[in-house]
PDB file of N, CA and C in Angstrom:
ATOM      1  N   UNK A   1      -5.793  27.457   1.113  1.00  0.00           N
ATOM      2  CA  UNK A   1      -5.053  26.662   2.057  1.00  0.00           C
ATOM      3  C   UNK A   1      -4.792  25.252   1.548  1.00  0.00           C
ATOM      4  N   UNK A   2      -5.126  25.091   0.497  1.00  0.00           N
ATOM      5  CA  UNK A   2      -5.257  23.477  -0.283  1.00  0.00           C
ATOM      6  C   UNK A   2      -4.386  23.676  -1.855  1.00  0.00           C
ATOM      7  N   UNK A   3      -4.257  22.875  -2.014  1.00  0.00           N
ATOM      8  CA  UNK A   3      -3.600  22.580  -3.669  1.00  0.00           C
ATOM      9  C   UNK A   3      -5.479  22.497  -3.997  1.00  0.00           C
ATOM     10  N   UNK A   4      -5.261  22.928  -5.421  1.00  0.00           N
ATOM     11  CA  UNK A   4      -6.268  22.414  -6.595  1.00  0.00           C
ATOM     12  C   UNK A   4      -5.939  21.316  -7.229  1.00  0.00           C
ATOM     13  N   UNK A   5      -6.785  20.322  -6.583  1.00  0.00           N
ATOM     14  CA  UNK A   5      -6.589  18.855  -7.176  1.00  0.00           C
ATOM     15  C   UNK A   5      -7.589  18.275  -6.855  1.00  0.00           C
ATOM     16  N   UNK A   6      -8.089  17.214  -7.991  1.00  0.00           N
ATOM     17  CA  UNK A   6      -9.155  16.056  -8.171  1.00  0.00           C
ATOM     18  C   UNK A   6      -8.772  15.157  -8.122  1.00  0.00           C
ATOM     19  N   UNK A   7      -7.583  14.545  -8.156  1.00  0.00           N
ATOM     20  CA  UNK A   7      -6.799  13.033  -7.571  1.00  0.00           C
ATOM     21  C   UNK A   7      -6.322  13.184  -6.301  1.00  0.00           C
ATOM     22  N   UNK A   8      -7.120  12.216  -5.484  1.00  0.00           N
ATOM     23  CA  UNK A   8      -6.619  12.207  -4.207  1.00  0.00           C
ATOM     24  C   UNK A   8      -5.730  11.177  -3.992  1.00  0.00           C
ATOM     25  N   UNK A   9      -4.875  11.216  -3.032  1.00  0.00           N
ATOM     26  CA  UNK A   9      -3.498  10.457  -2.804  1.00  0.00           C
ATOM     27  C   UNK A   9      -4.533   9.189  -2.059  1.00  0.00           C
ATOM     28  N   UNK A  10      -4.047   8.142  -1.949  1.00  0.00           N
ATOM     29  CA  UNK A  10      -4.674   6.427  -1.391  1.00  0.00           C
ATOM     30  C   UNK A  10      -3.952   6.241   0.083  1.00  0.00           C
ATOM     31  N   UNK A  11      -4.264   6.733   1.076  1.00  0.00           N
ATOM     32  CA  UNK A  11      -4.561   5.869   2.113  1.00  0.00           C
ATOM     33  C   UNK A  11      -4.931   4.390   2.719  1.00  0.00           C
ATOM     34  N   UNK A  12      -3.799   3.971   2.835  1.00  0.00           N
ATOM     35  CA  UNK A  12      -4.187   2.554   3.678  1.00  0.00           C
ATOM     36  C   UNK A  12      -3.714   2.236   5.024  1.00  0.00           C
ATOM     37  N   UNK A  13      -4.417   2.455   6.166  1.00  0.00           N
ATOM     38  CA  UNK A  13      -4.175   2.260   7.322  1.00  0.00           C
ATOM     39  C   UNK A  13      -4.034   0.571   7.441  1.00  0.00           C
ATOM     40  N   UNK A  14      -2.810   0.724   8.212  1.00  0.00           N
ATOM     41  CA  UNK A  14      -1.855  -0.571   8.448  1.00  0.00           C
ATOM     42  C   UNK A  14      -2.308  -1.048   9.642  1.00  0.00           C
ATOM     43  N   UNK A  15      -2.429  -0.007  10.540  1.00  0.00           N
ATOM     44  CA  UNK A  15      -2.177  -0.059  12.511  1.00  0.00           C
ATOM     45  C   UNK A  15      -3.024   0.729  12.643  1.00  0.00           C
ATOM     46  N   UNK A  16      -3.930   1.383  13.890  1.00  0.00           N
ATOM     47  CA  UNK A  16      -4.460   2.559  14.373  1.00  0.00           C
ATOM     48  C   UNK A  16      -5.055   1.776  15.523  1.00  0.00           C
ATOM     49  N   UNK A  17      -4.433   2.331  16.582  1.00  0.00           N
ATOM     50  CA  UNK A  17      -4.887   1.779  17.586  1.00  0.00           C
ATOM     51  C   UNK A  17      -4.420   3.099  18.649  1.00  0.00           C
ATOM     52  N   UNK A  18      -4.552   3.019  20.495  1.00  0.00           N
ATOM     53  CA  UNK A  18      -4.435   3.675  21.264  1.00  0.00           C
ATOM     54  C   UNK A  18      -2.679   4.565  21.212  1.00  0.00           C
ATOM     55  N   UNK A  19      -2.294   3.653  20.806  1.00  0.00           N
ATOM     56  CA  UNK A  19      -0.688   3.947  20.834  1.00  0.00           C
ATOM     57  C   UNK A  19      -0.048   4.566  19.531  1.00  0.00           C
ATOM     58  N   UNK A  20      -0.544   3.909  18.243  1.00  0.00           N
ATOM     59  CA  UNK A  20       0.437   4.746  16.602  1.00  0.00           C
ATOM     60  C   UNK A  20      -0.587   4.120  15.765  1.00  0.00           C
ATOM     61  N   UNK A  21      -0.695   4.952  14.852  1.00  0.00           N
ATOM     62  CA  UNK A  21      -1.452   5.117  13.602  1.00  0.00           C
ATOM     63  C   UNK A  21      -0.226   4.879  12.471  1.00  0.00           C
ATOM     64  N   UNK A  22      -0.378   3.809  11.637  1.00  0.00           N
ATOM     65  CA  UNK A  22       0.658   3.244  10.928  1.00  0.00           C
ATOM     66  C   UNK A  22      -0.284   3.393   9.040  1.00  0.00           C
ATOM     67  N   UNK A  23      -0.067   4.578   8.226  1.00  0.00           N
ATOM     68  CA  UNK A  23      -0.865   4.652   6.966  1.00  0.00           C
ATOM     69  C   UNK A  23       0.436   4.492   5.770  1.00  0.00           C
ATOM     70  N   UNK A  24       0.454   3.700   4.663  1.00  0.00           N
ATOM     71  CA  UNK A  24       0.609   3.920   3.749  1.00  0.00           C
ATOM     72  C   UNK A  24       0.031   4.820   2.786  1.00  0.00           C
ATOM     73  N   UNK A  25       0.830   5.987   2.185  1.00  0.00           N
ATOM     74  CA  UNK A  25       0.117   6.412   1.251  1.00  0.00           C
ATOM     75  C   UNK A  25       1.053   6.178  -0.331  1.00  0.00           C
ATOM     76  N   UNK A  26      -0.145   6.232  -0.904  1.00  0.00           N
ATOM     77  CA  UNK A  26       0.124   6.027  -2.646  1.00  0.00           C
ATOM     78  C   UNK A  26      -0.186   7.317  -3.267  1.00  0.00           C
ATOM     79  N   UNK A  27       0.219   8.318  -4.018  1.00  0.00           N
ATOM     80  CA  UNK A  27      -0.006   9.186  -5.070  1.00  0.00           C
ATOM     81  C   UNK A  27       0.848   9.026  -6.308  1.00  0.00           C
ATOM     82  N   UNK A  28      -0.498   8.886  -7.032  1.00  0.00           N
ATOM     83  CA  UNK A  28      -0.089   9.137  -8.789  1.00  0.00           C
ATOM     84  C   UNK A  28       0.383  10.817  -9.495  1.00  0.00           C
ATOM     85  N   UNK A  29       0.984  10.854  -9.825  1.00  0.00           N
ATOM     86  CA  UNK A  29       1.405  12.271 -10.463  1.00  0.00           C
ATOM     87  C   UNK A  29       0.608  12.950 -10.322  1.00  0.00           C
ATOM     88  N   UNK A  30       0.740  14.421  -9.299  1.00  0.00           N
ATOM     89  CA  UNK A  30      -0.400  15.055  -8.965  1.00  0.00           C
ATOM     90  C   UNK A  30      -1.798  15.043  -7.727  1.00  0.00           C
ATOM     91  N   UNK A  31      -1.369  14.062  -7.647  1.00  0.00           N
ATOM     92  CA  UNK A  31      -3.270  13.441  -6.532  1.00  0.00           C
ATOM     93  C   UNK A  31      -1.954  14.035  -5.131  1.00  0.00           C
ATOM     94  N   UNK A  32      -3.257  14.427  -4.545  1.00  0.00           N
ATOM     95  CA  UNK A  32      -2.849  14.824  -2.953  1.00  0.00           C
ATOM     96  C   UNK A  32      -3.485  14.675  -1.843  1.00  0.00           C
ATOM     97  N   UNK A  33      -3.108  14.822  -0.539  1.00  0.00           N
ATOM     98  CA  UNK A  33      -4.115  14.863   0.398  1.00  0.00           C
ATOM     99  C   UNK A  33      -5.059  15.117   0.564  1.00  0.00           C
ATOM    100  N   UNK A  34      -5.101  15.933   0.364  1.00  0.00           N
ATOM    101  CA  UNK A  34      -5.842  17.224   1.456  1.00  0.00           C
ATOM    102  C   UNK A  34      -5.347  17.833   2.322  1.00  0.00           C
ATOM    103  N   UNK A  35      -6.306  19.007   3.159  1.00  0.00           N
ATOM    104  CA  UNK A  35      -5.641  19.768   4.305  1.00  0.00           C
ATOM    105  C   UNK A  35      -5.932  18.625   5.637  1.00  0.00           C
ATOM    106  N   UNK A  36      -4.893  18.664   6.156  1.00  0.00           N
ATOM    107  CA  UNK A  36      -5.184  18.305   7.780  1.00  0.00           C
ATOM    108  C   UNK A  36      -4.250  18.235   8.267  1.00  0.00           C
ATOM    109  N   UNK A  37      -4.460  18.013   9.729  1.00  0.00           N
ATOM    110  CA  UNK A  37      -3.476  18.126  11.252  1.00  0.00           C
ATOM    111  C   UNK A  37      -3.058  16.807  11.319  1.00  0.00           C
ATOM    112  N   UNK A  38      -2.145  17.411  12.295  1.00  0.00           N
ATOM    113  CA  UNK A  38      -1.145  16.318  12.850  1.00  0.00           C
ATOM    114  C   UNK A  38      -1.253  16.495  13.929  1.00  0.00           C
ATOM    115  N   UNK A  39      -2.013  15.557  14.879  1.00  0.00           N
ATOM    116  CA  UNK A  39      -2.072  15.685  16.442  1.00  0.00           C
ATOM    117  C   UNK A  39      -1.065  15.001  17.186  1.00  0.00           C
ATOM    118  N   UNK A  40      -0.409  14.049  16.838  1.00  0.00           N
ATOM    119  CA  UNK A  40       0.642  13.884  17.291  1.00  0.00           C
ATOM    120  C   UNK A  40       1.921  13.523  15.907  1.00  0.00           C
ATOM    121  N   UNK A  41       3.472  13.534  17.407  1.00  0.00           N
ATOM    122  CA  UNK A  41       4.690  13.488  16.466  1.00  0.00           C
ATOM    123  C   UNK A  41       4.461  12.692  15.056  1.00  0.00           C
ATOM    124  N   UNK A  42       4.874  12.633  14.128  1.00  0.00           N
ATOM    125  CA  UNK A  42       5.332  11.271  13.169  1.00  0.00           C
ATOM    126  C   UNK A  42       6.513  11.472  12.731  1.00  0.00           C
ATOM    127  N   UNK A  43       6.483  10.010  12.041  1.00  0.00           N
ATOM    128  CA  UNK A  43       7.793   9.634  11.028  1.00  0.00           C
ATOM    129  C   UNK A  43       7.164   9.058   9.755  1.00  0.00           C
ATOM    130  N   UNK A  44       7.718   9.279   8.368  1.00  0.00           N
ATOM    131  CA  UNK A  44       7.978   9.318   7.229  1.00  0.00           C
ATOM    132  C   UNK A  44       8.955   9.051   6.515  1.00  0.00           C
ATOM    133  N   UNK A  45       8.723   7.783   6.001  1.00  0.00           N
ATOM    134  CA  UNK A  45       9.121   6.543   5.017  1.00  0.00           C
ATOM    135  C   UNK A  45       9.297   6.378   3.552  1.00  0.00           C
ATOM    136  N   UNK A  46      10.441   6.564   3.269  1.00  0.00           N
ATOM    137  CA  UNK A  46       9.511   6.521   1.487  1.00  0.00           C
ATOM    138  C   UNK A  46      10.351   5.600   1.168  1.00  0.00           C
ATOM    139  N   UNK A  47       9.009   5.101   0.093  1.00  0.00           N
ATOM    140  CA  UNK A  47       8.901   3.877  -0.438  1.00  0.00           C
ATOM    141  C   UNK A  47       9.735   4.070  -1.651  1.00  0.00           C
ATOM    142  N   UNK A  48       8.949   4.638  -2.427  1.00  0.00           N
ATOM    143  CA  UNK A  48       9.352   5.051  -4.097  1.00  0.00           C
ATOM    144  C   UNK A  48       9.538   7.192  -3.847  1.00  0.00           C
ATOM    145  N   UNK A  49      10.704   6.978  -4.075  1.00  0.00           N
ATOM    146  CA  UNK A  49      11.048   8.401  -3.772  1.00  0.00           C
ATOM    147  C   UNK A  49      10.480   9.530  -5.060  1.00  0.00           C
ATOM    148  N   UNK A  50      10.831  10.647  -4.586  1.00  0.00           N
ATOM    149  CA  UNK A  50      10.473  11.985  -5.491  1.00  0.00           C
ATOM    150  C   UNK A  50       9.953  13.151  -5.246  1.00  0.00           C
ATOM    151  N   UNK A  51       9.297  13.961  -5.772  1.00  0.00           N
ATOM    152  CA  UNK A  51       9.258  15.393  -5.133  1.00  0.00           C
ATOM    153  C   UNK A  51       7.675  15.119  -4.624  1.00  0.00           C
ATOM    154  N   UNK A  52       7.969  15.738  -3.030  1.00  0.00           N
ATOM    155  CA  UNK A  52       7.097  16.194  -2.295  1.00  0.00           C
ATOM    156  C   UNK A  52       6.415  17.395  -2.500  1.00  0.00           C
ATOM    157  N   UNK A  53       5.356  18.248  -2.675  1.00  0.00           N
ATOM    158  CA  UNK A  53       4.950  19.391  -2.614  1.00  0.00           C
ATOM    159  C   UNK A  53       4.099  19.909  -1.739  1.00  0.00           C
ATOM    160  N   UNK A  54       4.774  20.545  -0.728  1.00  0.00           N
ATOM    161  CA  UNK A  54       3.858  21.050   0.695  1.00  0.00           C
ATOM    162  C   UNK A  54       3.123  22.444   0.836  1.00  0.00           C
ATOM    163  N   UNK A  55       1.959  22.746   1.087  1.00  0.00           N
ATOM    164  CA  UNK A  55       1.287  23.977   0.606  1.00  0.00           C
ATOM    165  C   UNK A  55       1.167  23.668   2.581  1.00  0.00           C
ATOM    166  N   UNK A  56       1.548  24.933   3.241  1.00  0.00           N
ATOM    167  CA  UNK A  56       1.569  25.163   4.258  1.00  0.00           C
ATOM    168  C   UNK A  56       0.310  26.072   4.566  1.00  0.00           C
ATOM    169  N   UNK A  57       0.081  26.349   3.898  1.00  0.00           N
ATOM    170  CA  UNK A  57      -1.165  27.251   4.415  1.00  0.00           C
ATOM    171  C   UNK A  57      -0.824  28.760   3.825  1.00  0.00           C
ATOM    172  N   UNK A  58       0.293  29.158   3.325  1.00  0.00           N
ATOM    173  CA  UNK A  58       0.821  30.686   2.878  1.00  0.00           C
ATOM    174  C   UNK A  58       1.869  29.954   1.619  1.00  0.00           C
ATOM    175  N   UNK A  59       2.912  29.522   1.690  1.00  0.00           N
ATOM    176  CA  UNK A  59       3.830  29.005   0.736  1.00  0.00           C
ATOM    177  C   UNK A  59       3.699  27.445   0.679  1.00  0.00           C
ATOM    178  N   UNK A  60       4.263  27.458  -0.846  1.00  0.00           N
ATOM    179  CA  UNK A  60       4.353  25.541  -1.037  1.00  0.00           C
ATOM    180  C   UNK A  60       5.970  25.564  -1.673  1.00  0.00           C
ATOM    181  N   UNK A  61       6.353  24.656  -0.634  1.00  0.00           N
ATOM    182  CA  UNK A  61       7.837  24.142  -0.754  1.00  0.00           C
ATOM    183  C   UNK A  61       7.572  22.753  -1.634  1.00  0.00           C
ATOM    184  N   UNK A  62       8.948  22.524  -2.319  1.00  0.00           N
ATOM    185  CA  UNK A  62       9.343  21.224  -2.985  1.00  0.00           C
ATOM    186  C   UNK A  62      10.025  20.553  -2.332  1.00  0.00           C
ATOM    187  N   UNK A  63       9.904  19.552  -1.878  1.00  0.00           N
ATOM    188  CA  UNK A  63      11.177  18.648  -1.513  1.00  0.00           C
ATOM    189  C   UNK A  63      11.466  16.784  -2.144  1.00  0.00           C
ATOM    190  N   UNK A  64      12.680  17.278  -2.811  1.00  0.00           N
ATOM    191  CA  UNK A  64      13.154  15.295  -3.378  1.00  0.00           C
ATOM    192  C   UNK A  64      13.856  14.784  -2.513  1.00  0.00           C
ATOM    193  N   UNK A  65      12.963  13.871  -1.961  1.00  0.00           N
ATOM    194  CA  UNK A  65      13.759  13.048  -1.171  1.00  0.00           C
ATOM    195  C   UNK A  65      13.256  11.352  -2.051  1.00  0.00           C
ATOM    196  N   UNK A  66      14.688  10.102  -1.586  1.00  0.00           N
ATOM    197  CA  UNK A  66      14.995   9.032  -2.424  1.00  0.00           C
ATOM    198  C   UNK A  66      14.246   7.856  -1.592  1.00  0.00           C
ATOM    199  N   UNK A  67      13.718   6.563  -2.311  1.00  0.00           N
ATOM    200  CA  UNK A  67      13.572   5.644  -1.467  1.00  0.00           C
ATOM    201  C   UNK A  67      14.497   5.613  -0.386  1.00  0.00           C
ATOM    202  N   UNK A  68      13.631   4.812   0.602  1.00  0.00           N
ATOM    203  CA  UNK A  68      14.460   4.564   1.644  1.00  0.00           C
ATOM    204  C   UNK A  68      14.580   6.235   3.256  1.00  0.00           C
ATOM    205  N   UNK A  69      14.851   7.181   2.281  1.00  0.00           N
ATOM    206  CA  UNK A  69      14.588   8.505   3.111  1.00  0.00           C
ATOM    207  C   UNK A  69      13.630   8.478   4.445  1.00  0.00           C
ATOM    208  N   UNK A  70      13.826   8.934   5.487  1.00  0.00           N
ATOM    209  CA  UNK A  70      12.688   9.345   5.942  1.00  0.00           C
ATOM    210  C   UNK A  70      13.002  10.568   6.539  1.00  0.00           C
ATOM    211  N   UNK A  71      12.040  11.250   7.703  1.00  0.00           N
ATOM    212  CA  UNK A  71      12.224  12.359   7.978  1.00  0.00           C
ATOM    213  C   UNK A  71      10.972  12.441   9.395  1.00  0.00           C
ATOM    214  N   UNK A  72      11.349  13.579  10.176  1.00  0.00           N
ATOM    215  CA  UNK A  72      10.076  13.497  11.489  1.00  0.00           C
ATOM    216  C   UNK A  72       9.696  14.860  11.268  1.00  0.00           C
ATOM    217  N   UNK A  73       8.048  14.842  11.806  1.00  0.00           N
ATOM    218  CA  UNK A  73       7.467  16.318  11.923  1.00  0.00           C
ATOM    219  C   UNK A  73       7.042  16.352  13.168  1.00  0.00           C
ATOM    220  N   UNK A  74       7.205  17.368  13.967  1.00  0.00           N
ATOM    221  CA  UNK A  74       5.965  17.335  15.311  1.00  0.00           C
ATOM    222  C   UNK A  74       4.741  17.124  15.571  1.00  0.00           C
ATOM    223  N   UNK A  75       3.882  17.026  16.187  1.00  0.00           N
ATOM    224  CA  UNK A  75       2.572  17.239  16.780  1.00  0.00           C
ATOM    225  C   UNK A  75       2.438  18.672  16.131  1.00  0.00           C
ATOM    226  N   UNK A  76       1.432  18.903  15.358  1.00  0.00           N
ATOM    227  CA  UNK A  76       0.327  20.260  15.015  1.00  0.00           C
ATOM    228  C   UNK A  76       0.894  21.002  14.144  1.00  0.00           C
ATOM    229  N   UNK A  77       1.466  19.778  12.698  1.00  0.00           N
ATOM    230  CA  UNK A  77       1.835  20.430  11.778  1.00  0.00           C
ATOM    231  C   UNK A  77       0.258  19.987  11.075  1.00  0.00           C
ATOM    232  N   UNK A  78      -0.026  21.416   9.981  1.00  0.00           N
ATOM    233  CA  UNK A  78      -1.123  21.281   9.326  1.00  0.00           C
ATOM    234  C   UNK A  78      -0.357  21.455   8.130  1.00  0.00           C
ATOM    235  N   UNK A  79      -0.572  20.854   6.839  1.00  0.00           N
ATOM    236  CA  UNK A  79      -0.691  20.771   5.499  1.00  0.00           C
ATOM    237  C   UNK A  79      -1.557  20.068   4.352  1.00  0.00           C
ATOM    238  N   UNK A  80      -1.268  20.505   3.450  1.00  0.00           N
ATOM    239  CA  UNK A  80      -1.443  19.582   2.262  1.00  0.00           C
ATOM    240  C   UNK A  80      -0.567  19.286   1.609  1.00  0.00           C
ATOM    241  N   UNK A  81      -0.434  17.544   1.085  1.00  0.00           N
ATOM    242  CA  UNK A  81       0.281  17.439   0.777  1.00  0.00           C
ATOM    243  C   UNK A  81       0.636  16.838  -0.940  1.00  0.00           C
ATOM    244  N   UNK A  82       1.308  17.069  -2.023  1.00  0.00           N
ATOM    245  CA  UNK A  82       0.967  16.569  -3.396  1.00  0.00           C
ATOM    246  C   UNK A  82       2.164  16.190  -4.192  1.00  0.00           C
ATOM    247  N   UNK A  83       2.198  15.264  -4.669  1.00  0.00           N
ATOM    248  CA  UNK A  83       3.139  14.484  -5.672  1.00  0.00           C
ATOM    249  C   UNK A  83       2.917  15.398  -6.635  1.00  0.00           C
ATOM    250  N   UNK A  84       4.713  15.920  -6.573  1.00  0.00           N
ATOM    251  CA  UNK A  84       5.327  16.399  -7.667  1.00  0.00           C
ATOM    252  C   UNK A  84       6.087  16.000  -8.654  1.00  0.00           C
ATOM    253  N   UNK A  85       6.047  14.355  -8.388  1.00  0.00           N
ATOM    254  CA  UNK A  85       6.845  13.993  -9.456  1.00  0.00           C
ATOM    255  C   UNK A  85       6.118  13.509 -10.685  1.00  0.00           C
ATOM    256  N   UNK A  86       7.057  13.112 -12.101  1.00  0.00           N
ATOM    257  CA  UNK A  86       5.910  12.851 -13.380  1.00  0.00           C
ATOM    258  C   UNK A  86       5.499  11.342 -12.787  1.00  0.00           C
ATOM    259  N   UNK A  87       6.105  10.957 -11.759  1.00  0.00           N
ATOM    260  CA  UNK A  87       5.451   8.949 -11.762  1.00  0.00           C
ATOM    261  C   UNK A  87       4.929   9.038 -10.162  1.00  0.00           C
ATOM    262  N   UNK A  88       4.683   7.764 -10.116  1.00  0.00           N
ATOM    263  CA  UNK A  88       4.028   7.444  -9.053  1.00  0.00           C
ATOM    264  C   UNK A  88       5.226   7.491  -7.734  1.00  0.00           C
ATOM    265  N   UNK A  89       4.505   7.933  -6.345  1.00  0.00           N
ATOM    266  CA  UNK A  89       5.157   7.992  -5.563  1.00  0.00           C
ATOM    267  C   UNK A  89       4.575   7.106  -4.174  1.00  0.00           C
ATOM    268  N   UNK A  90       5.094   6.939  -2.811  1.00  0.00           N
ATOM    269  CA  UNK A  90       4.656   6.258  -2.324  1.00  0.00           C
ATOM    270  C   UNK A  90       5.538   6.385  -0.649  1.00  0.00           C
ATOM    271  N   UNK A  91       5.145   6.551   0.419  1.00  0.00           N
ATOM    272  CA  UNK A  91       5.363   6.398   1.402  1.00  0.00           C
ATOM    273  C   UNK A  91       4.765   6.388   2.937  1.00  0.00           C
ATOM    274  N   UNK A  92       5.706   5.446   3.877  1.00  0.00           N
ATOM    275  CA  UNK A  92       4.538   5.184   5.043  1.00  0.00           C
ATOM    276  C   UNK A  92       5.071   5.685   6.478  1.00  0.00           C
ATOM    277  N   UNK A  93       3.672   6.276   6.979  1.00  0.00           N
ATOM    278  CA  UNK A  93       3.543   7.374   7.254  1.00  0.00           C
ATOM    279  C   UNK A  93       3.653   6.677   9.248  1.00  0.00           C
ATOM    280  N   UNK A  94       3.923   7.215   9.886  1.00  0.00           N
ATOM    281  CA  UNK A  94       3.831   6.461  11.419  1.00  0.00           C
ATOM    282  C   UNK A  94       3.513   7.596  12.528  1.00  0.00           C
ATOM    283  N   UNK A  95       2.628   7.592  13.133  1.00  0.00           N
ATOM    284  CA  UNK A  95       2.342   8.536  14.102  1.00  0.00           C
ATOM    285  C   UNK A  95       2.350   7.793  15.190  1.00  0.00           C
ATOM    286  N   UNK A  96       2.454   8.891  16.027  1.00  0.00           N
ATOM    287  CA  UNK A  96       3.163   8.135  17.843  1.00  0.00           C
ATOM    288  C   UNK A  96       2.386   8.827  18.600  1.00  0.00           C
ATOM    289  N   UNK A  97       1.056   8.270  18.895  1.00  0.00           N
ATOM    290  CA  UNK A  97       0.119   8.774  19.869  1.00  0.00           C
ATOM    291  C   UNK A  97       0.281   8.800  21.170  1.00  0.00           C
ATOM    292  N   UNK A  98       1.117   7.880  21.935  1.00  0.00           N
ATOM    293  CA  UNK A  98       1.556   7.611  23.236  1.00  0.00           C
ATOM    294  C   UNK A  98       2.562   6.727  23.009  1.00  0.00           C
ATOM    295  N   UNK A  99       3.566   8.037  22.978  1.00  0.00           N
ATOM    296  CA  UNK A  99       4.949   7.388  22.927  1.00  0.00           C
ATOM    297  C   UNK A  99       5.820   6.671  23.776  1.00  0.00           C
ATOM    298  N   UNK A 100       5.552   6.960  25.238  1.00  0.00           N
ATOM    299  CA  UNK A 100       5.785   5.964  26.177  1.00  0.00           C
ATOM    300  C   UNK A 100       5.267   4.361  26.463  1.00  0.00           C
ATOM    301  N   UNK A 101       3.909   4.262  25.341  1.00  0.00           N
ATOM    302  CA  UNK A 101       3.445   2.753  25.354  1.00  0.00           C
ATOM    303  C   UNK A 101       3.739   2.004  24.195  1.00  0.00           C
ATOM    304  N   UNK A 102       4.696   3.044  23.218  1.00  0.00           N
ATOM    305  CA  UNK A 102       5.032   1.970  21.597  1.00  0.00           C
ATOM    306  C   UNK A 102       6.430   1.386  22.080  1.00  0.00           C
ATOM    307  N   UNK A 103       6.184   0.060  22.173  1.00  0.00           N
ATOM    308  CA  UNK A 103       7.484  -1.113  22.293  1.00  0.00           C
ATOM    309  C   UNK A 103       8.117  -1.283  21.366  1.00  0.00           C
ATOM    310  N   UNK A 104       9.666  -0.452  21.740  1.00  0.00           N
ATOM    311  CA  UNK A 104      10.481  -0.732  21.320  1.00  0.00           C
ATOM    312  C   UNK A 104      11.664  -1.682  21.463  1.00  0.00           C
TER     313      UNK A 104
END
């Protein structure tokens, strides 16, 4: 259910509070998450674009997407996730825990 990998992708929580969880992540060629959930909606930012590699739990899709890109997933997506590109990649990550209390 996981990629085989010993470089883990860098986490830096920005925000996390009652309302959105705001993480930058960093991966070097290869380093990945890990497995885990998504308890609520997010949105996804990229910083320094390139190939995504998503191991769903049965298949792993590729996807290149460019700086600037982003994209939304629902509440109770589970993956892992791993930089497929040869350089460093980078994007920030926004979850919406109570979406009726994030001021917009």
């Amino acid at each position: 259910m996981t990629f085989s990998c010993t470089i883990p992708a860098v986490p830096t929580v920005q925000r996390d509070d009652e309302d959105v969880r705001i993480t930058r992540w960093d991966f070097v060629p290869g380093a990945a998450t890990g497995w885990h959930l998504h308890g609520s909606p997010y949105f996804v930012v990229m910083l320094i674009g390139g190939v995504l590699r998503v191991h769903d739990g049965q298949t792993v899709s590729e996807r290149t997407l460019v700086q600037g890109q982003t994209y939304d997933r629902p509440a109770g997506v589970e993956h892992d996730v791993m930089n497929g590109s040869p350089h460093p990649i980078a994007f920030v990550e926004i979850e919406i825990k109570r979406p009726s209390a994030v001021p917009f």
